[in-house]
C-alpha atoms as a PDB file:
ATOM      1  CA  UNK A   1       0.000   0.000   0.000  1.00  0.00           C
ATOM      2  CA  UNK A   2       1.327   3.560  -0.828  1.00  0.00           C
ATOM      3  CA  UNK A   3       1.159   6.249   2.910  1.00  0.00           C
ATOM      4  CA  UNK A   4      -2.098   7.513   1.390  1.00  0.00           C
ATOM      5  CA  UNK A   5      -3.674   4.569   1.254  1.00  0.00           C
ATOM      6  CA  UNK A   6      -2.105   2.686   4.215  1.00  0.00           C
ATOM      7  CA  UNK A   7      -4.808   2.418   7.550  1.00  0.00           C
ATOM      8  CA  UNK A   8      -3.768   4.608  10.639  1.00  0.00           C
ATOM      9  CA  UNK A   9      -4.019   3.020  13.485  1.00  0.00           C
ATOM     10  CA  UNK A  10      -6.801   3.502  16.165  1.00  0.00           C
ATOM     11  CA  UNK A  11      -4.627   5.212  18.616  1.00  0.00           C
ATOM     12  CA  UNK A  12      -3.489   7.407  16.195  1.00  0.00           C
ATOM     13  CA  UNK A  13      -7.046   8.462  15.480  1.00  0.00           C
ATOM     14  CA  UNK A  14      -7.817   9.851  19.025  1.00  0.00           C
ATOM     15  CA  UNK A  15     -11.760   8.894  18.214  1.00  0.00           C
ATOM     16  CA  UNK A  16     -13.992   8.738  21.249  1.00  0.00           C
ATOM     17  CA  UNK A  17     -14.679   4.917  20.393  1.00  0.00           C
ATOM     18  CA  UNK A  18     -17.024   4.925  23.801  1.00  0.00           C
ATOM     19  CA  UNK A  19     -18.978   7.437  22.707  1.00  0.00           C
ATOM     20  CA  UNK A  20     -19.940   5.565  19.274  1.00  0.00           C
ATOM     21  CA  UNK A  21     -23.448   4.854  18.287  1.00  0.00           C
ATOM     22  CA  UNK A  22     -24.759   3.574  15.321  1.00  0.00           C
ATOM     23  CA  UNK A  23     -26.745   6.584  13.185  1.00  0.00           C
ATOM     24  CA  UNK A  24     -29.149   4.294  11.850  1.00  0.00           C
ATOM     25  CA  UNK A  25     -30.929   2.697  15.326  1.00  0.00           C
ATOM     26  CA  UNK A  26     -28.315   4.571  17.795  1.00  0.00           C
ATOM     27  CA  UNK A  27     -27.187   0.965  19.412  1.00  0.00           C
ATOM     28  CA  UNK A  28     -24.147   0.583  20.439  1.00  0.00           C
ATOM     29  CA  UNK A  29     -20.921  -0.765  18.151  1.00  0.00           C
ATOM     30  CA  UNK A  30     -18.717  -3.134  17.890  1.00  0.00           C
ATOM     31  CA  UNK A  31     -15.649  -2.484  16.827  1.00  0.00           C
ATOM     32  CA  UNK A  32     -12.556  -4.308  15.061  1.00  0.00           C
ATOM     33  CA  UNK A  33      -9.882  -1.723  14.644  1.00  0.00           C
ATOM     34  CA  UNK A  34     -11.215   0.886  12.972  1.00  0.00           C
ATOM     35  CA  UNK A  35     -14.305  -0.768  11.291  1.00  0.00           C
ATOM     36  CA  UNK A  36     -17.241  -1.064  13.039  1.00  0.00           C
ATOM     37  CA  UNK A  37     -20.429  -3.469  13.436  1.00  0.00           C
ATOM     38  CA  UNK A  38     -23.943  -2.632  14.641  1.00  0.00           C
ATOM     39  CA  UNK A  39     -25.349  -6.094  16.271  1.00  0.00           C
ATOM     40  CA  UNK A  40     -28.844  -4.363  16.459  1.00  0.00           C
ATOM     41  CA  UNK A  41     -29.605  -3.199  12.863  1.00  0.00           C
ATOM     42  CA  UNK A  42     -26.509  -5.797  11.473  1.00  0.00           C
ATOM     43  CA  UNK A  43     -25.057  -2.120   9.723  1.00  0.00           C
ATOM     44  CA  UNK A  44     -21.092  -2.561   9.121  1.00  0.00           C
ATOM     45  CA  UNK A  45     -19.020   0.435   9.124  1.00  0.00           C
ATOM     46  CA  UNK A  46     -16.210  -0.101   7.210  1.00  0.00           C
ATOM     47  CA  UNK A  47     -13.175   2.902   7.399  1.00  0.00           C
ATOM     48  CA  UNK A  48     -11.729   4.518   4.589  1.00  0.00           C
ATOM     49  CA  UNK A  49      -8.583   3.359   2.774  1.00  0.00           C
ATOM     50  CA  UNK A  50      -7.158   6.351   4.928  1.00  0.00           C
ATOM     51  CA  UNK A  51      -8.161   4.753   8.028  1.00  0.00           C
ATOM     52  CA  UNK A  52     -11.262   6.488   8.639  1.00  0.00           C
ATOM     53  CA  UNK A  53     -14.117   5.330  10.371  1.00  0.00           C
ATOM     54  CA  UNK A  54     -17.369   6.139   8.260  1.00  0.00           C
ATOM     55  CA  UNK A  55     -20.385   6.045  10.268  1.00  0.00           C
ATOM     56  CA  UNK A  56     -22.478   7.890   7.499  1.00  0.00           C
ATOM     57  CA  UNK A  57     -25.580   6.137   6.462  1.00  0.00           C
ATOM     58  CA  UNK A  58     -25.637   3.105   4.709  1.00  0.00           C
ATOM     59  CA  UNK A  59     -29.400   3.696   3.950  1.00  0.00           C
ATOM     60  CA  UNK A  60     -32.573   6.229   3.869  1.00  0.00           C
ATOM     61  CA  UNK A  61     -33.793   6.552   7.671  1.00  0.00           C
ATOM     62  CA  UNK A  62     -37.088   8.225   7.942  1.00  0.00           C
ATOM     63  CA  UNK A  63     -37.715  10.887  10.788  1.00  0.00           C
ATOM     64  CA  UNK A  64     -40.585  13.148  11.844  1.00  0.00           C
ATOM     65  CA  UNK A  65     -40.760  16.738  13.057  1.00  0.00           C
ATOM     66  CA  UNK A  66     -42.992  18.102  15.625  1.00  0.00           C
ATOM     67  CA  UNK A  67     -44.078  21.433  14.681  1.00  0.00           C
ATOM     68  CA  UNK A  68     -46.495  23.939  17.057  1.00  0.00           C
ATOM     69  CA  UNK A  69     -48.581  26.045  14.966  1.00  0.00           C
ATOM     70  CA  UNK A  70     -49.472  29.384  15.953  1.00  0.00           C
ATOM     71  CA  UNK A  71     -46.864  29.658  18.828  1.00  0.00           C
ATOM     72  CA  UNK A  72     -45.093  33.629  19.375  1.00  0.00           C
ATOM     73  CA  UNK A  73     -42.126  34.603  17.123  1.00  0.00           C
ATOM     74  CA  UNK A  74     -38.705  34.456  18.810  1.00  0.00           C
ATOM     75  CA  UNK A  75     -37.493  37.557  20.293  1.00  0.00           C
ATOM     76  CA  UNK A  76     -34.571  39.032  18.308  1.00  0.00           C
ATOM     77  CA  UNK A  77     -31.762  40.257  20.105  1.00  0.00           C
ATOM     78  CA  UNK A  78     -29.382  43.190  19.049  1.00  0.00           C
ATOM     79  CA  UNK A  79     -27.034  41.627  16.714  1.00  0.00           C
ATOM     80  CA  UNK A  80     -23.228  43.603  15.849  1.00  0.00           C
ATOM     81  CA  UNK A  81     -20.195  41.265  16.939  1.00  0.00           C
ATOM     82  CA  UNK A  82     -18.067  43.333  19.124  1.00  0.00           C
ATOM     83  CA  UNK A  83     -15.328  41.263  20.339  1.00  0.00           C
ATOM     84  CA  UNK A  84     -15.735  39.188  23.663  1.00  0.00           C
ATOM     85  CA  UNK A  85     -14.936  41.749  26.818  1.00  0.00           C
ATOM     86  CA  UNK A  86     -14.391  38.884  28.900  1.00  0.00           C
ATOM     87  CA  UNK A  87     -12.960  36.139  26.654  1.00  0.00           C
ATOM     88  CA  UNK A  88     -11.764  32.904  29.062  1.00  0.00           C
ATOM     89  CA  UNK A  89      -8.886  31.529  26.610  1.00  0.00           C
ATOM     90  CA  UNK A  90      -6.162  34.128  25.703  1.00  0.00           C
ATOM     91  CA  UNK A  91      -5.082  34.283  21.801  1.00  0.00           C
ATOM     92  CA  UNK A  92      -2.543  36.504  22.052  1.00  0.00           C
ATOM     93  CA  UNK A  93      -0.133  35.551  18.751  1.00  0.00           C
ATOM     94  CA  UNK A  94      -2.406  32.716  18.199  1.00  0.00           C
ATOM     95  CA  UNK A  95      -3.040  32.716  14.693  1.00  0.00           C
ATOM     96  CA  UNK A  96      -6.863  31.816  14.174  1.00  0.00           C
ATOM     97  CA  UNK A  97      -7.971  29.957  11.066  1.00  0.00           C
ATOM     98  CA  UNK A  98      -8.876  32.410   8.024  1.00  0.00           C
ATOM     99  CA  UNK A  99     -12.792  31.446   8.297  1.00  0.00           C
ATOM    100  CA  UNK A 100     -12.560  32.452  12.106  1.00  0.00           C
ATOM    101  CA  UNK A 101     -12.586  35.937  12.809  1.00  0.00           C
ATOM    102  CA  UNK A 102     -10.534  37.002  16.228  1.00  0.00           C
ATOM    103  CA  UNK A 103     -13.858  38.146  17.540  1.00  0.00           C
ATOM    104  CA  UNK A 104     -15.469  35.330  16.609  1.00  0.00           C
ATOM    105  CA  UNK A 105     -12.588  33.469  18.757  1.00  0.00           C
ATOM    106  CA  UNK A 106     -12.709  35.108  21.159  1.00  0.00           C
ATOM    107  CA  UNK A 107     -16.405  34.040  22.412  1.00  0.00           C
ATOM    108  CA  UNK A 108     -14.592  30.216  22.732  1.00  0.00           C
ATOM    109  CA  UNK A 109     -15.397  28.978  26.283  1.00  0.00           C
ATOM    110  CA  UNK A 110     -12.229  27.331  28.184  1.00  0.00           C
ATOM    111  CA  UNK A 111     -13.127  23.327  28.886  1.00  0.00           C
ATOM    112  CA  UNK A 112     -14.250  23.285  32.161  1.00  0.00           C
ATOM    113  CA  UNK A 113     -13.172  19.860  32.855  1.00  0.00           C
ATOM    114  CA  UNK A 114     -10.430  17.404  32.065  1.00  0.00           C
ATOM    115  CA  UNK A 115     -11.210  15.430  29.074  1.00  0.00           C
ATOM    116  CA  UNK A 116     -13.788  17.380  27.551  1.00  0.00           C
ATOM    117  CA  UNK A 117     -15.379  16.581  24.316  1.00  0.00           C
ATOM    118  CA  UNK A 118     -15.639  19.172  21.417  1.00  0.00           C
ATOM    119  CA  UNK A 119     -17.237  18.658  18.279  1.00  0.00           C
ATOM    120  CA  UNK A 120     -16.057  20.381  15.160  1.00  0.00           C
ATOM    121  CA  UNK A 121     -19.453  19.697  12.531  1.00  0.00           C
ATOM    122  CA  UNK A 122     -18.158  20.018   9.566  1.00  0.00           C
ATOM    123  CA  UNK A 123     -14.786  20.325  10.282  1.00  0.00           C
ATOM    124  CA  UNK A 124     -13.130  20.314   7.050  1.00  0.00           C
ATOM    125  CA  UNK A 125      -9.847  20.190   6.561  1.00  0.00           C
ATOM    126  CA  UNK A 126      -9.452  20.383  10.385  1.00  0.00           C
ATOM    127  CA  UNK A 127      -8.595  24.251  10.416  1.00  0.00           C
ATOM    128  CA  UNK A 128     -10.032  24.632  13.739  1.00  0.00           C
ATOM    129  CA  UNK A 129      -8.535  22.398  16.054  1.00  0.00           C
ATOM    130  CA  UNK A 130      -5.444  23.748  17.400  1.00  0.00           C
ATOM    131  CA  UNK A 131      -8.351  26.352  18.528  1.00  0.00           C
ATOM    132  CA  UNK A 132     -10.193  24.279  20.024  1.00  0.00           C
ATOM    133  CA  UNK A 133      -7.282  22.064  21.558  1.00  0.00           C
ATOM    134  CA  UNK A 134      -5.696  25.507  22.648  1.00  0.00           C
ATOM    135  CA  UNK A 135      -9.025  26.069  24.898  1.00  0.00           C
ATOM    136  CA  UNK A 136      -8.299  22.375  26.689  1.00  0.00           C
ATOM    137  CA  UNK A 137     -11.005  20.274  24.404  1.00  0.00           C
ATOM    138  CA  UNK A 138      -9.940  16.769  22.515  1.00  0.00           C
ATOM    139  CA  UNK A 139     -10.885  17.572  19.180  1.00  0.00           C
ATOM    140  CA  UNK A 140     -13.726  15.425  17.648  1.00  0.00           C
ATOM    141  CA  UNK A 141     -14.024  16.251  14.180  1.00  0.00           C
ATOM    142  CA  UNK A 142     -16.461  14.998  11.542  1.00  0.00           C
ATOM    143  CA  UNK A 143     -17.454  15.910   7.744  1.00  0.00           C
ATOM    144  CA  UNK A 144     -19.404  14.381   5.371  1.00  0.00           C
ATOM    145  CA  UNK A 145     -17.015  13.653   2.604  1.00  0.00           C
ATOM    146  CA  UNK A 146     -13.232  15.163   3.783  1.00  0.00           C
ATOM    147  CA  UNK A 147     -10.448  12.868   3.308  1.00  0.00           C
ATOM    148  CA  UNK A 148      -8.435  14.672   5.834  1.00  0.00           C
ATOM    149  CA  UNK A 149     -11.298  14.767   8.569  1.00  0.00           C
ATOM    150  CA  UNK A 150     -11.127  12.478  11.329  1.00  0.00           C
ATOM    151  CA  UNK A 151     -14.335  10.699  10.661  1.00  0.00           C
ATOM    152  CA  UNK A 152     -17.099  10.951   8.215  1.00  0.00           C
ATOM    153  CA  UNK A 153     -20.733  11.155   9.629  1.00  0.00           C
ATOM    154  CA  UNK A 154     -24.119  12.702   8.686  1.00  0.00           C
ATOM    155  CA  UNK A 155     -24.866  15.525  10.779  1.00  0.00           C
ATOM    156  CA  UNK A 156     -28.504  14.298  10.602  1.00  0.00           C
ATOM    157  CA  UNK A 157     -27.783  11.061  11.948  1.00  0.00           C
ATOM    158  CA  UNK A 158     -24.924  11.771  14.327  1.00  0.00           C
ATOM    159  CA  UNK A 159     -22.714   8.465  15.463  1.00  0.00           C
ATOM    160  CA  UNK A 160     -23.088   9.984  18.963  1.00  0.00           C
ATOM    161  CA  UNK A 161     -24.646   9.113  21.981  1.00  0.00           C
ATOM    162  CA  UNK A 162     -26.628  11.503  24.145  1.00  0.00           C
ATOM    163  CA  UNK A 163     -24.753  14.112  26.333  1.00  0.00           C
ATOM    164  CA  UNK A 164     -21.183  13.293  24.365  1.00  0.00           C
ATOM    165  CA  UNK A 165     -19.946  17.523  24.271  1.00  0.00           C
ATOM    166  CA  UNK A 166     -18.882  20.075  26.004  1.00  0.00           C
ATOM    167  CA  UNK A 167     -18.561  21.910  23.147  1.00  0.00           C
ATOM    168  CA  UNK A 168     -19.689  22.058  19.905  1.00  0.00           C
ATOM    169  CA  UNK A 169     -18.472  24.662  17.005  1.00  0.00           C
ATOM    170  CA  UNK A 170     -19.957  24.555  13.237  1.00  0.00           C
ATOM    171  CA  UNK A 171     -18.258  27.446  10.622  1.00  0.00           C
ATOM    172  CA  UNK A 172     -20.306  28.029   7.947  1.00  0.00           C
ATOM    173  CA  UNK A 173     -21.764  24.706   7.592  1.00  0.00           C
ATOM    174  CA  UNK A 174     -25.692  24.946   8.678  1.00  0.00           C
ATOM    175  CA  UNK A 175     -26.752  25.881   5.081  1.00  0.00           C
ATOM    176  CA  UNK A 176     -25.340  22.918   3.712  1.00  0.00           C
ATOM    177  CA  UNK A 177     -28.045  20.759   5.669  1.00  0.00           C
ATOM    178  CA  UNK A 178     -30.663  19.638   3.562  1.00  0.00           C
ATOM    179  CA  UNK A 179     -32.866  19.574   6.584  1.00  0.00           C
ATOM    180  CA  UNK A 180     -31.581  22.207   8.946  1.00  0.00           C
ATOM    181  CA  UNK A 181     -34.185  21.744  12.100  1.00  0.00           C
ATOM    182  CA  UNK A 182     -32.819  17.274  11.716  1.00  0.00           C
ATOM    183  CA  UNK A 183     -29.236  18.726  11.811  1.00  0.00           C
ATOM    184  CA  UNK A 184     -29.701  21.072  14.700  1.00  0.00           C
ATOM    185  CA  UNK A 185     -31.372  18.989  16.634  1.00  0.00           C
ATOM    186  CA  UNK A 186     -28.895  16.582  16.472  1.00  0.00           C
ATOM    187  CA  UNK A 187     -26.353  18.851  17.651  1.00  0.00           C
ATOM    188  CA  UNK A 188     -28.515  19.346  20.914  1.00  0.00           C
ATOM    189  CA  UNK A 189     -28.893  15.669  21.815  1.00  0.00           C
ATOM    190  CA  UNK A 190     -25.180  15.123  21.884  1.00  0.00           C
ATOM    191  CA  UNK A 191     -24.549  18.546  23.495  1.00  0.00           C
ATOM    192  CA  UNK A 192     -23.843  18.076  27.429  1.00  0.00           C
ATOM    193  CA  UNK A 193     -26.214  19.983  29.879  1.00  0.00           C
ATOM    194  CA  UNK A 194     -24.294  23.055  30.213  1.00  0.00           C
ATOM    195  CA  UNK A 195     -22.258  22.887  27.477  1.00  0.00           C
ATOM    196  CA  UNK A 196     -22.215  25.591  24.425  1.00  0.00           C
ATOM    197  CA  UNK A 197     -23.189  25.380  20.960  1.00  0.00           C
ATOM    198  CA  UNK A 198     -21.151  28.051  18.851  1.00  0.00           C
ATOM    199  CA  UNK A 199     -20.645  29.264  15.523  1.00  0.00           C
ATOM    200  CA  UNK A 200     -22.141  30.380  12.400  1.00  0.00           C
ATOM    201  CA  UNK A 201     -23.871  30.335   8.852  1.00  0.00           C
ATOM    202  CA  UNK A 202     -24.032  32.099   5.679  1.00  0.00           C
ATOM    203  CA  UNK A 203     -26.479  35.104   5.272  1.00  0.00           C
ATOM    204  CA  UNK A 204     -27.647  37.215   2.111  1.00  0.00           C
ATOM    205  CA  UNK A 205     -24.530  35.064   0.174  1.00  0.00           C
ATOM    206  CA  UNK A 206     -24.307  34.973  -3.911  1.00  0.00           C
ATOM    207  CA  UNK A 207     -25.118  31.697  -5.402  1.00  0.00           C
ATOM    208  CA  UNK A 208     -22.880  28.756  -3.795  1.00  0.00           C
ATOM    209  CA  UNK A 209     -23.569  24.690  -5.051  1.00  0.00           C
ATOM    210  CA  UNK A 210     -24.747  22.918  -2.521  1.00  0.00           C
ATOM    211  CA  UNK A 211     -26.364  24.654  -0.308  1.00  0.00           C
ATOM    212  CA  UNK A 212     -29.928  24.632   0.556  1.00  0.00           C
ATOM    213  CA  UNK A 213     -30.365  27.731   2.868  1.00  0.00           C
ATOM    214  CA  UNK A 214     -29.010  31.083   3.461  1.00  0.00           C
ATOM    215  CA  UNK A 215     -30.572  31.786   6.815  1.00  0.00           C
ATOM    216  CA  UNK A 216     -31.732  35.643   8.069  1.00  0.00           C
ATOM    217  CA  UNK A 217     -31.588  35.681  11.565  1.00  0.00           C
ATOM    218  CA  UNK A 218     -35.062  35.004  12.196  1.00  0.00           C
ATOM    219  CA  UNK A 219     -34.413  31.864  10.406  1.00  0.00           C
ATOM    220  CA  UNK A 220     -31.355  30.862  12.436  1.00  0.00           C
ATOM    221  CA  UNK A 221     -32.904  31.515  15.572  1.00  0.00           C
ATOM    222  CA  UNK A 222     -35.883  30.012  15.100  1.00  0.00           C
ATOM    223  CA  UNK A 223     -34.038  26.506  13.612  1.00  0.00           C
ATOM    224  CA  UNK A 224     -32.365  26.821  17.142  1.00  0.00           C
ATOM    225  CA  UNK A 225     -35.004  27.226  19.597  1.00  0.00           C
ATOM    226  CA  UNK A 226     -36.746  24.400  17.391  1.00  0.00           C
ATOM    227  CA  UNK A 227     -33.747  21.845  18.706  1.00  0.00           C
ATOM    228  CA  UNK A 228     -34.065  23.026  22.246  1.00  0.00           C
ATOM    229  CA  UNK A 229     -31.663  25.563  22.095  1.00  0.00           C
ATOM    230  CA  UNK A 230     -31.396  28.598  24.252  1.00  0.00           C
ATOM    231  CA  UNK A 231     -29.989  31.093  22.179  1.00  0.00           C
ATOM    232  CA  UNK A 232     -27.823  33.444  24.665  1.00  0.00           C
ATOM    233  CA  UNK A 233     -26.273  36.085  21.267  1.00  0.00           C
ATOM    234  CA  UNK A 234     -26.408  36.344  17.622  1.00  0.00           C
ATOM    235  CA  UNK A 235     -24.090  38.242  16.484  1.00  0.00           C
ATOM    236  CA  UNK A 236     -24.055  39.674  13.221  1.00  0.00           C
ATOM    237  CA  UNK A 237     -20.518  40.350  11.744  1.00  0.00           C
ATOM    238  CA  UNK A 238     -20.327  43.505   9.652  1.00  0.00           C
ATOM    239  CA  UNK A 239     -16.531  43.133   8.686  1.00  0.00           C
ATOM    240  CA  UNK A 240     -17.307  40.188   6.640  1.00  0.00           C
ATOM    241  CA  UNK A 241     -19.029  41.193   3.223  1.00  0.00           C
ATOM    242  CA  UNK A 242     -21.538  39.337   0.790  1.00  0.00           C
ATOM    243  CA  UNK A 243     -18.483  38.360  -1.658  1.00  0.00           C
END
């Protein structure tokens, strides 16, 4: 096999194996280096050629939303990002990832425990995590089709069980979701009691493939409170433009 192609190990991976569910019933995994077996549903996981474990679905699962009719629009706070007065994790000469801004950074909570979780949804090329690792989080991160993410998942169906972050952090990645309100309620059932949901999503953008929503604020916030959400700021940043 040539490097690209040769398996990394599973300590080399740093995955939360414990925290593994299967996306399709949510039961738990078996696992045989990095592939994995669901003895529920009888789903196999097979990793990448890289070495990647790929919990994305292996076929359609059907959900349902719960929508309330009728019920008050969400309040809409003042929205201009001004950078964090109080911000817990100092990035002084840290150099922040390009689609990061510093005040953007500087709203990252410091992990308030050893061994804290933090999600990177649609992490990409992994930009972010020396961020997030700088704030005391191991780095969890997941895409949908990134050779050079740690894992590959859905984020409708996340491979998570209930409670697994402390932290999760999503740039520019919400209008890629086909179904938004799935997505972001997904992020809330692995989300710790306590723990912080951060980010944020393309607004009033020119014409990008792919995507299937630009949200206004209303939209976001309303997508948010949907998942169970308690939205605490949205901050609108004025330095970035449409192009």
């Amino acid at each position: 096999m040539s490097p690209e192609t040769t398996p990394r190990s599973p300590l080399e991976l740093e995955v939360p194996w414990d925290a593994l569910v299967c996306p399709a019933c949510r039961g738990p995994l078996d696992r045989s280096g990095v592939n994995l077996h669901c003895p529920d549903c009888v789903q196999q996981y097979l990793a990448t050629n890289a070495g990647q474990p790929d919990l994305r679905l292996r076929s359609p699962k059907e959900t349902t939303l719960h929508l309330v009719l009728g019920e008050p629009t969400v309040a809409v706070p003042e929205i201009t990002l001004q950078a964090n007065p109080n911000p817990q994790i100092d990035l002084t000469g840290f150099t922040l990832p390009s689609n990061i801004s510093s005040r953007l950074g500087s709203y990252i909570p410091r992990a308030s425990r050893p061994g804290a979780l933090a999600l990177d949804l649609g992490c990409g090329t992994t930009p972010a995590r020396a961020l997030l690792e700088h704030a005391g989080y191991q780095y969890v991160g997941i895409d949908f089709n990134e050779p050079e993410a740690q894992m590959l998942a859905d984020g409708h169906a996340l491979p998570f069980a209930d409670s697994t972050f402390d932290l999760i952090l999503t740039i520019a990645v919400i209008e890629y979701f086909r179904y938004p309100y799935v997505a972001m309620r997904e992020a809330h059932r692995v989300l710790r009691d306590g723990g912080y949901f951060m980010g944020n999503v393309g607004f009033l953008l020119p014409f990008l493939p792919d995507t299937y929503f630009h949200h206004t604020h209303v939209g976001i916030l309303s997508t948010l409170a949907y998942a169970g959400f308690d939205t605490e700021l949205l901050l609108l940043d004025k330095d970035w433009t449409v192009l």
